[in-house]
Protein backbone atom coordinates (compact mmCIF):
# COMPACT_ATOMS: atom_id res chain seq x y z
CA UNK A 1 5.46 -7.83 -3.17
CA UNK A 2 4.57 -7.80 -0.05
CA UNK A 3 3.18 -10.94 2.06
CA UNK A 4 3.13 -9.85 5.77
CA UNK A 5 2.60 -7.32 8.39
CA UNK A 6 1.96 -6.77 11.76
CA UNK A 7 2.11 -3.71 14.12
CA UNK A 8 2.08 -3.49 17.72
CA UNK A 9 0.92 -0.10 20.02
CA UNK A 10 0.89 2.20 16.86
CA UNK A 11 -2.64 4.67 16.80
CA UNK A 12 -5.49 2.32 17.37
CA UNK A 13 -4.00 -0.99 17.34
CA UNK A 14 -2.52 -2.42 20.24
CA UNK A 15 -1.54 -5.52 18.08
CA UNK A 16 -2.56 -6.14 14.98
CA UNK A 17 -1.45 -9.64 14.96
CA UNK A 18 -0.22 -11.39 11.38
CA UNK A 19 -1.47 -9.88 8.66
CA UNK A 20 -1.73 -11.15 5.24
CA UNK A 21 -0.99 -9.56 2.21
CA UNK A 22 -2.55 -10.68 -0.84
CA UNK A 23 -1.70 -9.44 -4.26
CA UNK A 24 -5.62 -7.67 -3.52
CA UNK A 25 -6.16 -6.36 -0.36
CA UNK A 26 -8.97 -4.30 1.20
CA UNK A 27 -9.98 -3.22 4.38
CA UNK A 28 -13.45 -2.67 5.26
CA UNK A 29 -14.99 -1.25 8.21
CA UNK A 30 -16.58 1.65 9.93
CA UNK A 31 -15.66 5.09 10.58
CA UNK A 32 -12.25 5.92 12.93
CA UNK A 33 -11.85 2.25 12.86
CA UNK A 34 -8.29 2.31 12.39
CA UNK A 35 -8.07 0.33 8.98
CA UNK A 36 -6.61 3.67 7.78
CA UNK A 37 -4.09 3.74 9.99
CA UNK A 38 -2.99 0.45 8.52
CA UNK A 39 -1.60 0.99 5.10
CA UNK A 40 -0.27 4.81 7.33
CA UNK A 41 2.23 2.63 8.67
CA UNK A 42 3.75 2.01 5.18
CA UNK A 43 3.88 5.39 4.33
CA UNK A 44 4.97 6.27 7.57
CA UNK A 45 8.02 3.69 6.84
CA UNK A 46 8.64 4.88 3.65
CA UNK A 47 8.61 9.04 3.76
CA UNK A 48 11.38 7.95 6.79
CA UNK A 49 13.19 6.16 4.02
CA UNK A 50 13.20 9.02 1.99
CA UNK A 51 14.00 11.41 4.26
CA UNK A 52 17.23 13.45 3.97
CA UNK A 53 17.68 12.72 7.98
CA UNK A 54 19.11 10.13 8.05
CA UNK A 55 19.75 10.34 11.70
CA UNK A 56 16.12 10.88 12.61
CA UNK A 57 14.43 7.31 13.59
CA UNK A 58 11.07 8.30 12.39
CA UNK A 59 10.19 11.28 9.91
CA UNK A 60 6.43 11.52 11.31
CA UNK A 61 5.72 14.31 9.14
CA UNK A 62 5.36 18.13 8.47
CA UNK A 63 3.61 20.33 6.00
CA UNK A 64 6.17 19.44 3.59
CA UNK A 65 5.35 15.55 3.83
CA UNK A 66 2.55 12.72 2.50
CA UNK A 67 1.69 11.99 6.25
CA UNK A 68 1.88 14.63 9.34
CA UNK A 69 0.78 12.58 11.94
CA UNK A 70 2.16 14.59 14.92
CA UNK A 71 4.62 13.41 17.68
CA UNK A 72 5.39 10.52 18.76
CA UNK A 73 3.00 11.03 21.90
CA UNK A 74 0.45 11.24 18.77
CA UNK A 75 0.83 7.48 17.59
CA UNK A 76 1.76 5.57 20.57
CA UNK A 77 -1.17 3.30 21.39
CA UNK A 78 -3.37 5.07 24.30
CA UNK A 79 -0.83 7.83 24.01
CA UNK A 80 1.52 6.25 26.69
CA UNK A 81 5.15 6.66 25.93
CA UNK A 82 5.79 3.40 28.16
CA UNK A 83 4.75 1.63 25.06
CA UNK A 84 7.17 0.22 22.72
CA UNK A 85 6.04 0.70 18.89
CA UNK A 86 7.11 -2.16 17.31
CA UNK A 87 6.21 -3.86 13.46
CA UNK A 88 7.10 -6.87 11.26
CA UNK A 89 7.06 -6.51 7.56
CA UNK A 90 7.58 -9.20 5.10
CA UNK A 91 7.69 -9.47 1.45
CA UNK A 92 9.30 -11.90 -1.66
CA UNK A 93 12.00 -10.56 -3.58
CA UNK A 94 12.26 -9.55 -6.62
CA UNK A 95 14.98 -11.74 -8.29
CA UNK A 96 16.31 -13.38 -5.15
CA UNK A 97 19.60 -12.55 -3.05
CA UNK A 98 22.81 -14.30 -2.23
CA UNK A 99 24.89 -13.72 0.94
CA UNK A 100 28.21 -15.00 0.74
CA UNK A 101 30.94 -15.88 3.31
CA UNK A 102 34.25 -14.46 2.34
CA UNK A 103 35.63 -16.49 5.66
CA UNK A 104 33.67 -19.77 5.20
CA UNK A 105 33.15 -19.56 1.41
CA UNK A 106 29.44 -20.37 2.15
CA UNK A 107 26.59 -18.93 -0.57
CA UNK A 108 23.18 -18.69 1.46
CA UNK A 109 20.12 -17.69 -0.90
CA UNK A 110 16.69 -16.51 -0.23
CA UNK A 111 13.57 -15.33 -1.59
CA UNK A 112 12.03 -13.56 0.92
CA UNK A 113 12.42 -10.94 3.60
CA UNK A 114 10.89 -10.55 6.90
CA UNK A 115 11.98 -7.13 8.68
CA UNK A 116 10.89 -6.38 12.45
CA UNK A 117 11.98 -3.41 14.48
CA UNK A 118 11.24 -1.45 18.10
CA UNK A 119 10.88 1.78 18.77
CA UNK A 120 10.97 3.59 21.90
CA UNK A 121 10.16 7.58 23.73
CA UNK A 122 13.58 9.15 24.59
CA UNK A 123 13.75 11.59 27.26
CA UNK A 124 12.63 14.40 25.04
CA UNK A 125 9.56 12.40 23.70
CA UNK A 126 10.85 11.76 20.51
CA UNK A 127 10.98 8.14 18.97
CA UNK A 128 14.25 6.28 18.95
CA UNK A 129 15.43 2.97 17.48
CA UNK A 130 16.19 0.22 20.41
CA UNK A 131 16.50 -2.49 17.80
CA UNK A 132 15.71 -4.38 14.00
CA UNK A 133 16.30 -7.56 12.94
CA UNK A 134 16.48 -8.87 9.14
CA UNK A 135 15.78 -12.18 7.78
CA UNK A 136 16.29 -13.92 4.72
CA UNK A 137 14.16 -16.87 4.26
CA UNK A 138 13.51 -19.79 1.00
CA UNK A 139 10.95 -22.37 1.57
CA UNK A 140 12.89 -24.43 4.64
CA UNK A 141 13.24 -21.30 6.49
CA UNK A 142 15.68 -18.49 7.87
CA UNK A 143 19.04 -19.00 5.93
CA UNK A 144 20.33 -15.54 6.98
CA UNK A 145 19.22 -13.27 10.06
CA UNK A 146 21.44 -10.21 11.00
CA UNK A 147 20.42 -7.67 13.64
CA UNK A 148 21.31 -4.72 16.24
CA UNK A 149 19.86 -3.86 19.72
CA UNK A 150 20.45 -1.39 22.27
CA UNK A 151 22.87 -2.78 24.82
CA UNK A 152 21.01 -2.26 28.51
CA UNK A 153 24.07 -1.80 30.72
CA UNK A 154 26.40 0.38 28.99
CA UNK A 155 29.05 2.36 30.90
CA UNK A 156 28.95 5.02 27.92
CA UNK A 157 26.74 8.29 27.81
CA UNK A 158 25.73 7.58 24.35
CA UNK A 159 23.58 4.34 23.66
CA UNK A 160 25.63 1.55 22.28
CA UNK A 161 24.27 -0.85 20.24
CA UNK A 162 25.52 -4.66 19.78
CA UNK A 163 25.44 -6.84 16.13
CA UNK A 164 24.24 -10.25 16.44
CA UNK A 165 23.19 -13.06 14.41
CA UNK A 166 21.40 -16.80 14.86
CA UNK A 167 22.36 -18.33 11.90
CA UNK A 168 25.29 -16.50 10.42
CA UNK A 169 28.52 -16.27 12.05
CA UNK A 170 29.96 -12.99 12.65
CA UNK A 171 33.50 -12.39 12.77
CA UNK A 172 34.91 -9.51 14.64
CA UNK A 173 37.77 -8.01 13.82
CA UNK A 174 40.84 -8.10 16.24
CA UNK A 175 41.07 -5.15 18.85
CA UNK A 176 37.74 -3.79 17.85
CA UNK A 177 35.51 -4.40 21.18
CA UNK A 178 33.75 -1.44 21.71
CA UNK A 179 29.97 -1.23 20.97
CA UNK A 180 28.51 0.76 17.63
CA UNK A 181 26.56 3.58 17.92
CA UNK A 182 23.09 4.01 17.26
CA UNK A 183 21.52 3.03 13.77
CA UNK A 184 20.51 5.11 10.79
CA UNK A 185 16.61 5.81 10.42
CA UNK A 186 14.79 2.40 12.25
CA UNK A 187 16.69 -0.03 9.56
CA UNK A 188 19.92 0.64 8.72
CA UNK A 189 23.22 -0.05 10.71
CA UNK A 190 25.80 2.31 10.94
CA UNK A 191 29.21 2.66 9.24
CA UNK A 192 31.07 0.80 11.81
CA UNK A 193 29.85 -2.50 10.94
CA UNK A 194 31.76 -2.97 7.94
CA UNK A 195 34.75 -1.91 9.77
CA UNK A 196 34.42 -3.96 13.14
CA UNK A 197 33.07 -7.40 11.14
CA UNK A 198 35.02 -9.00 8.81
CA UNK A 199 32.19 -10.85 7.19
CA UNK A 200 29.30 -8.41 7.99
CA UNK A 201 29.49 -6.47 4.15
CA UNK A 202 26.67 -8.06 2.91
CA UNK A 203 24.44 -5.93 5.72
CA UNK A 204 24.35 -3.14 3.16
CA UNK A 205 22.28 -5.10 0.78
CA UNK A 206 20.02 -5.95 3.16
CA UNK A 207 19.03 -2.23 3.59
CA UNK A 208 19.22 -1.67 0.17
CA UNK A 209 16.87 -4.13 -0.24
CA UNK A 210 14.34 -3.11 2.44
CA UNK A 211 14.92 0.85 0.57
CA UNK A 212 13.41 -0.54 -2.55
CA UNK A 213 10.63 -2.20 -1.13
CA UNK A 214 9.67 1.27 0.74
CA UNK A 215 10.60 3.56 -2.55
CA UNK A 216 7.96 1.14 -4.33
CA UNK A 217 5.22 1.78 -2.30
CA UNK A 218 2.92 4.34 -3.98
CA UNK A 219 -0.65 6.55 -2.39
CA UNK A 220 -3.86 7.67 -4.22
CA UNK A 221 -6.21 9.30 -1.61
CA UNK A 222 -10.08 9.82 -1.66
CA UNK A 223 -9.79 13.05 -2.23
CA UNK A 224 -8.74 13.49 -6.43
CA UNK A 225 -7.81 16.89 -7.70
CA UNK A 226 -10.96 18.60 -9.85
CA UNK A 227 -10.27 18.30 -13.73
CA UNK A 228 -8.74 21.30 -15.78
CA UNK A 229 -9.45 22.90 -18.75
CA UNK A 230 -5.75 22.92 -19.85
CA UNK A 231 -2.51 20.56 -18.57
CA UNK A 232 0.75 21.44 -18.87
CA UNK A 233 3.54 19.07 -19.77
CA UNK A 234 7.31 19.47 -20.59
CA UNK A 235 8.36 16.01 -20.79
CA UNK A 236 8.52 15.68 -17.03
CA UNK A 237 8.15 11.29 -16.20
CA UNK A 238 6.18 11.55 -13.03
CA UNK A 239 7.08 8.23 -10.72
CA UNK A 240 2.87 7.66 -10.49
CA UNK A 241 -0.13 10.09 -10.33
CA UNK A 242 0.43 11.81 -7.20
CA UNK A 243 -1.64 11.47 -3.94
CA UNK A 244 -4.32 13.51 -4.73
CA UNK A 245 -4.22 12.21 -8.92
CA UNK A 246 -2.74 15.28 -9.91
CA UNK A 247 -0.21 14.11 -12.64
CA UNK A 248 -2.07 11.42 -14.36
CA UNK A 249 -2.12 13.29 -17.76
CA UNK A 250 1.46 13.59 -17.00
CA UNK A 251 1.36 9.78 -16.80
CA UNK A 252 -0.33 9.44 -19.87
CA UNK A 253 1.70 11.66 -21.95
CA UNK A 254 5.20 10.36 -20.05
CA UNK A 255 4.20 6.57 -21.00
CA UNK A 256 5.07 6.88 -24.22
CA UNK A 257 5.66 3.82 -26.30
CA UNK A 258 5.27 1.23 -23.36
CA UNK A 259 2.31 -1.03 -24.90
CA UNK A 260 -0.19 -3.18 -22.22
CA UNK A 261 -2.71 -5.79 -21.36
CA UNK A 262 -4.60 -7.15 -19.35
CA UNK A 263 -4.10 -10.84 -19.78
CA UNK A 264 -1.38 -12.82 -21.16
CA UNK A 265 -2.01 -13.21 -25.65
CA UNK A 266 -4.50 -10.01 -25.56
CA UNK A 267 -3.01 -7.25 -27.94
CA UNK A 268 -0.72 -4.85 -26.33
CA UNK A 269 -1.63 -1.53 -26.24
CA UNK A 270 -0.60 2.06 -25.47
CA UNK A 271 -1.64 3.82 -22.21
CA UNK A 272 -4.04 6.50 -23.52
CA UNK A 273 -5.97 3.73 -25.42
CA UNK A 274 -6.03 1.08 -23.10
CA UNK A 275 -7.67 4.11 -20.51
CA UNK A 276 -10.08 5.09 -23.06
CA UNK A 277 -11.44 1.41 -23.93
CA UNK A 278 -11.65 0.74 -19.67
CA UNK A 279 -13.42 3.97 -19.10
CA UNK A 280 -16.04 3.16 -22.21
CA UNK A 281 -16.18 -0.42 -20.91
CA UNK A 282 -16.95 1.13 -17.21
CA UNK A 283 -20.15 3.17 -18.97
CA UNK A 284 -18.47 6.51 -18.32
CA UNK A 285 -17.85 7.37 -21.91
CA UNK A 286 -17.53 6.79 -25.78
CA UNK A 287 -14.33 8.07 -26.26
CA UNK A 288 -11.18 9.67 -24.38
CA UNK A 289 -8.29 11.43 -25.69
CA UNK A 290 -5.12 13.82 -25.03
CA UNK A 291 -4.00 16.26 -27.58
CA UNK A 292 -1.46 19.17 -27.71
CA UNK A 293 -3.38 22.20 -28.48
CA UNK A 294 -0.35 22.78 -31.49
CA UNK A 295 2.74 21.26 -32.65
CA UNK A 296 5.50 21.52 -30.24
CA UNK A 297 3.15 23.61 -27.84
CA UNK A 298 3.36 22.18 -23.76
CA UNK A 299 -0.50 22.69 -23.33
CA UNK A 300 -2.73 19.58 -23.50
CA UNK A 301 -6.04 19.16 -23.06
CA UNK A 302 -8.29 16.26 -22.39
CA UNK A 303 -11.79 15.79 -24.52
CA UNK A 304 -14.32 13.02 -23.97
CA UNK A 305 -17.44 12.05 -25.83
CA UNK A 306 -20.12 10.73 -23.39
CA UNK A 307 -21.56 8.70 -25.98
CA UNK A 308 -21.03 8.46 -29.96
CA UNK A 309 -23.84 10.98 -31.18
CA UNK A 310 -22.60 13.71 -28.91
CA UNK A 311 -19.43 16.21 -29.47
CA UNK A 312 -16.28 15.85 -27.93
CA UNK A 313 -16.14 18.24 -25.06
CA UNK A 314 -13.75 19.04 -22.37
CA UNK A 315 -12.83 16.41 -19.21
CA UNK A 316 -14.11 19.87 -16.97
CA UNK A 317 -17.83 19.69 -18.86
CA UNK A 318 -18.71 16.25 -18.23
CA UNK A 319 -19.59 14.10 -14.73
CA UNK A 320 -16.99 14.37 -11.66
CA UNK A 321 -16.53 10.38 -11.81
CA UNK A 322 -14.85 10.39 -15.03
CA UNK A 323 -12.21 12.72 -13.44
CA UNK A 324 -12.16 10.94 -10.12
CA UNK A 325 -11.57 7.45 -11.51
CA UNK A 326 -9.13 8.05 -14.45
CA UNK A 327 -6.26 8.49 -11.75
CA UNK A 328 -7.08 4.99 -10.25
CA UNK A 329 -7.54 3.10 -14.01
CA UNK A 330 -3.55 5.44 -14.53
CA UNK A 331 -1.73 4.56 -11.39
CA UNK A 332 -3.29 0.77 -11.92
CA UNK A 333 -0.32 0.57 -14.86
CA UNK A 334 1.56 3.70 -15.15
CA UNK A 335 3.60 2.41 -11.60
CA UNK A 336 6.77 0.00 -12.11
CA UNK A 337 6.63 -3.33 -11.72
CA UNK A 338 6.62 -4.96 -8.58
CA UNK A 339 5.11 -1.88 -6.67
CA UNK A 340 2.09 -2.01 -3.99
CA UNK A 341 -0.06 0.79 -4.79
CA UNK A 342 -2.43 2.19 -1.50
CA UNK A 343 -5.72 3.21 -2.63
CA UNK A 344 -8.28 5.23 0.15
CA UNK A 345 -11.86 5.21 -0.91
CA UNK A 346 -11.52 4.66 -4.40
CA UNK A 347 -14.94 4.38 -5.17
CA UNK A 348 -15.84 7.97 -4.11
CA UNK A 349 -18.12 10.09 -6.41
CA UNK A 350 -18.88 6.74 -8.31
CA UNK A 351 -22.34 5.25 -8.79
CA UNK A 352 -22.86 1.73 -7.71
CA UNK A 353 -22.57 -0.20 -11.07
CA UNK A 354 -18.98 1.23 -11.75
CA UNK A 355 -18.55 0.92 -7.83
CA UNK A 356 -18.61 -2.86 -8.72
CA UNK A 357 -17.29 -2.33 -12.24
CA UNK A 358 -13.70 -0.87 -10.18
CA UNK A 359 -13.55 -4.13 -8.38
CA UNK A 360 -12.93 -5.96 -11.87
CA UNK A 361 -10.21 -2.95 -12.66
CA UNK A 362 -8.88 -4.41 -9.75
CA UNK A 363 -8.66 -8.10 -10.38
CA UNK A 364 -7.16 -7.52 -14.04
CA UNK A 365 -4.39 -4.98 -12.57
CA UNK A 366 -3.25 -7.72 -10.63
CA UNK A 367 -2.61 -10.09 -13.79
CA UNK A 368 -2.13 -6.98 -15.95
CA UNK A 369 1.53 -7.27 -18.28
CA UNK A 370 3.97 -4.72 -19.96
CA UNK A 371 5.28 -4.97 -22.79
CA UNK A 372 4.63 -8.61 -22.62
CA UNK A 373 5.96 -9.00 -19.06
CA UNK A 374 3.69 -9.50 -15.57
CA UNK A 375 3.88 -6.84 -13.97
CA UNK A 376 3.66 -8.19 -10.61
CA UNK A 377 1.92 -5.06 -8.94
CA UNK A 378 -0.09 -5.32 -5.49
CA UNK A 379 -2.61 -3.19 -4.40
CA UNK A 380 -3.91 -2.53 -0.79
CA UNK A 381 -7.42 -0.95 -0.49
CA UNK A 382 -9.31 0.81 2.01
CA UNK A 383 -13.12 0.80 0.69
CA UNK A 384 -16.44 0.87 2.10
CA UNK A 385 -18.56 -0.35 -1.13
CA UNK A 386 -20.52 -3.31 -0.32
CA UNK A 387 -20.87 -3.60 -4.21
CA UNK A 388 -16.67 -3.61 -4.47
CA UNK A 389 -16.89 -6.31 -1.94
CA UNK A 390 -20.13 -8.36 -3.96
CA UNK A 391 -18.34 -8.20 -7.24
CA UNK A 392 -15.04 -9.90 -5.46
CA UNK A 393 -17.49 -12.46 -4.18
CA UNK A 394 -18.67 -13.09 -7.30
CA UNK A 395 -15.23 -12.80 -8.70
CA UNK A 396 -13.87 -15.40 -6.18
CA UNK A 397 -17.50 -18.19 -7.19
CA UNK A 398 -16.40 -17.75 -11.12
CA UNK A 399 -12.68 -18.17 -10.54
CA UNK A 400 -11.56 -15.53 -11.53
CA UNK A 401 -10.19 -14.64 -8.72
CA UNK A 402 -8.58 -17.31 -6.54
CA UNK A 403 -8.76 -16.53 -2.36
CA UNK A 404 -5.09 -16.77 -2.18
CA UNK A 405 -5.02 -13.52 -4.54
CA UNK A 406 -7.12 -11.48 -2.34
CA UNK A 407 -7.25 -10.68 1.55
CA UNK A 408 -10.55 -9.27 2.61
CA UNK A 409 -10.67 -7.54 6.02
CA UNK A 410 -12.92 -5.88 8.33
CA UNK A 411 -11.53 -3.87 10.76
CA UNK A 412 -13.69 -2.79 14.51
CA UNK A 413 -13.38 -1.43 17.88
CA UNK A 414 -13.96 -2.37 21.20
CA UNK A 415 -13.20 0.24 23.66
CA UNK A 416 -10.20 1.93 22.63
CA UNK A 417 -8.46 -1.20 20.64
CA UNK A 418 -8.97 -1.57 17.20
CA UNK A 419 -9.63 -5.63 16.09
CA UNK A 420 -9.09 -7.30 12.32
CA UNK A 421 -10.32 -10.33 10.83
CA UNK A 422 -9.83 -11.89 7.93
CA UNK A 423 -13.23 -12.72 5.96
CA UNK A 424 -13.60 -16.37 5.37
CA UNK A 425 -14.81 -16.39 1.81
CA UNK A 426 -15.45 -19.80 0.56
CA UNK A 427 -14.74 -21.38 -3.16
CA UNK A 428 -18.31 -20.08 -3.83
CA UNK A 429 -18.09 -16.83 -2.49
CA UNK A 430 -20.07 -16.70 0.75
CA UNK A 431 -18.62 -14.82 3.28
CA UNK A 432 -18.59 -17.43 6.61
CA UNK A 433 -17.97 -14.90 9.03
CA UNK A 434 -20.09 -11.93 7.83
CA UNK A 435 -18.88 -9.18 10.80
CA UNK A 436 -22.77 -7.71 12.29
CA UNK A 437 -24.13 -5.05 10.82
CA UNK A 438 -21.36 -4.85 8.00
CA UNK A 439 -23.07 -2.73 5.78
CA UNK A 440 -25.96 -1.88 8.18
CA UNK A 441 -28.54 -4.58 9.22
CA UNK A 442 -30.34 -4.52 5.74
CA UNK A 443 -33.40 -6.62 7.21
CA UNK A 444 -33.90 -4.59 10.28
CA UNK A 445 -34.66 -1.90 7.77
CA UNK A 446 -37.31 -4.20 5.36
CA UNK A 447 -39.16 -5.23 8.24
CA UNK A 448 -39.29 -1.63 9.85
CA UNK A 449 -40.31 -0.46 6.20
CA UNK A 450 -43.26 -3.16 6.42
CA UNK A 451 -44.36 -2.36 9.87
CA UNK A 452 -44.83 0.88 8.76
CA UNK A 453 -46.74 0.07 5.85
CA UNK A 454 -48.82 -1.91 7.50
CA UNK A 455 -49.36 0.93 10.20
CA UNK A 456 -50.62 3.21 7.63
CA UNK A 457 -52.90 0.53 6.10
CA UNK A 458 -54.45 -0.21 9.22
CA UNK A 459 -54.90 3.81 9.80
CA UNK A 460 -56.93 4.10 6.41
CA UNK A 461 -53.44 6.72 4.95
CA UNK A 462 -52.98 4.75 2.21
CA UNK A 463 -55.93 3.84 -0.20
């Protein structure tokens, strides 16, 4: 999961400063605030991950990829390529790691990760690495930190880069002096390491590690695919919904026997009914199902009752919502464990009582179990429903959500800097620092409304 991050001259944000990552987190704020441009940074990292390049520092996009955000010109703070992009990411591990000392016969463990790299123009405007450092941390600190940067004053035409280390000692091997070259993507180190250190092997889990953070990291935009009449499914085990919420019948059909809940001791179970009871429970409908349209046949289709005394009918021939929110209630368990899932607007084309009602989806996907075990999911939000924000409040005064579960933010500008701050909710839900016109200045409006009333009184309009 992760617990931390901070970016520096990437888009709007000059620095971002620490930001906390809660099992819940959302981001509120106004238009071309650069809250979105947030949670782009993750996707940024991981489509770079995934890349077949492995040469290229940053894989900023192309028609091909989640994100095309341009050049590197295009998301350098203020567009100056004097800036240094630069970002910290932290997050706990899933089972722990070890590092041991072949020379020393030292084991270090640690629980967490904290990963921070720079970025930098070259001469043909295109981003390359200058350096990354890894840490491995427990609860008394840093037990292992490994790292390379771009030595300043080499004598070669090609940058060199130098390993180095504050709390591990690294052990060259005889005769090897010469620098390494540059690094693989913005994280990993190259080849050489392995062969110049004679204690540096355990480098490669490191990345590994950092690779299946990134791989976990899954996007559901605001903008959902329309329903269909028919689906088509071979077997195919999508790894989530798809951006736009295109394969969640593909999720539903792929999860098979995998059995759920929502709180430790409820009764487990399947996917398709565990969708159907939270979209009844929402007030969408009565009753949701899948079915082949034969035996052995690849064509599904998806019928709905919108309440018990009507027919079932086709997902196509009922309201947009129901289509528009069954990817979110999907991806909320159909990911693996331990993955943070990025929703944008997921509130769109809802009315505000399930507005509110997807704020409680939220708060039990964080808890939710499969098969018996927590599932240990995170989810990041962008949203700009004050009644997703009041039912967290409310949420937060019953305790049913605690604050160190969720990180509320609301994201501004001034000039051409983008701000954050956390919200200081209380242990009754009050919101201490309630940002100016956060949802527009509601009283402004009632008094203007009376004024005018009172204006038409006086002028003998209304009788």
């Amino acid at each position: 999961m992760l617990t931390k991050l901070r970016i520096k001259n990437f888009k709007a944000w000059k620095d971002t400063g620490d930001i906390r990552l809660a099992p819940l987190t959302v981001f509120f704020g106004t238009n071309s605030a650069g809250k979105t441009s947030i949670p782009q940074l993750l996707l940024l990292l991981k489509q770079t991950a995934e890349s077949s390049d492995r040469q290229r520092p940053l894989h900023l996009g192309d028609s091909r990829s989640l994100l095309d955000l341009g050049t590197f010109d295009d998301v350098v703070h203020g567009h100056d390529l004097s800036r240094e992009l630069a970002f910290t990411l932290g997050w706990q591990t899933k089972d722990g790691l070890d590092v041991n000392d072949p020379l020393q016969g030292k084991r270090y463990r640690g629980d967490r990760f904290e990963f921070s790299a720079t970025l930098a123009a070259d001469d043909k405007h295109q981003p390359r690495t200058k350096s990354f450092r890894y840490e491995l941390k427990n609860d008394v600190g840093t037990v292992v930190d490994i790292g390379i940067t771009e030595k300043l004053n080499s004598t070669r035409k090609a940058p060199e880069f130098e390993l180095s280390s504050n709390q591990y000692p690294l052990v060259r091997q005889t005769g090897r002096a010469w620098g390494l070259p540059e690094p693989v993507r913005f994280y990993g180190f190259p080849e050489e390491v392995a062969a110049y250190y004679q204690n540096a092997a355990f480098s490669s889990d490191f990345v590994l590690e950092l690779e299946r953070v990134l791989k976990n990291v899954f996007y559901v935009g605001p903008l959902r695919e329309y329903p269909k009449r028919l689906y088509l499914w071979s077997g195919e085990v999508p790894d989530h919904v798809g951006a736009k919420g295109e394969r969640a019948v593909e999720a539903i059909l792929a999860a098979g026997s995998r059995h759920y809940n929502w709180k430790a001791k409820q009764k487990t179970k399947t996917l398709p009914v565990v969708v159907a009871e939270r979209l009844k429970q929402m007030g969408l409908i009565d009753s949701f199902a899948v079915k082949a349209l034969g035996p052995h046949r690849k064509e599904y289709e998806v019928l709905v009752r919108t309440n018990a005394a009507m027919p079932e009918v086709k997902l196509t021939d009922v309201g947009f919502g129901v289509s528009q929110i069954l990817p979110v209630i999907v991806e909320c368990l159909y990911v693996p464990p331990y993955s943070t899932v990025i929703f944008e607007q997921p509130e769109i084309h809802l009315h505000p009582r399930v507005q509110a009602d997807l704020a409680d989806l939220f708060v039990d996907a964080i808890r939710a179990r499969e098969d018996s075990s927590p599932r240990n999911c995170q989810f990041i939000i962008e949203s700009h429903s004050e009644h997703f924000l009041r039912r967290l409040q409310r949420r937060i005064a019953e305790e049913e959500l605690s604050k160190e579960d969720a990180a509320l933010y609301f994201v501004s500008t001034t000039g051409d800097e983008a701000h954050i701050e956390e919200l200081d909710v209380d242990l009754f839900g009050y919101i201490k620092n309630w940002p100016r016109d956060f949802f527009g200045d509601e009283m402004a409006d009632l008094v203007a409304r009376t004024e005018a009333q009172a204006k038409r009184m006086r002028a003998g309009k209304v009788r």
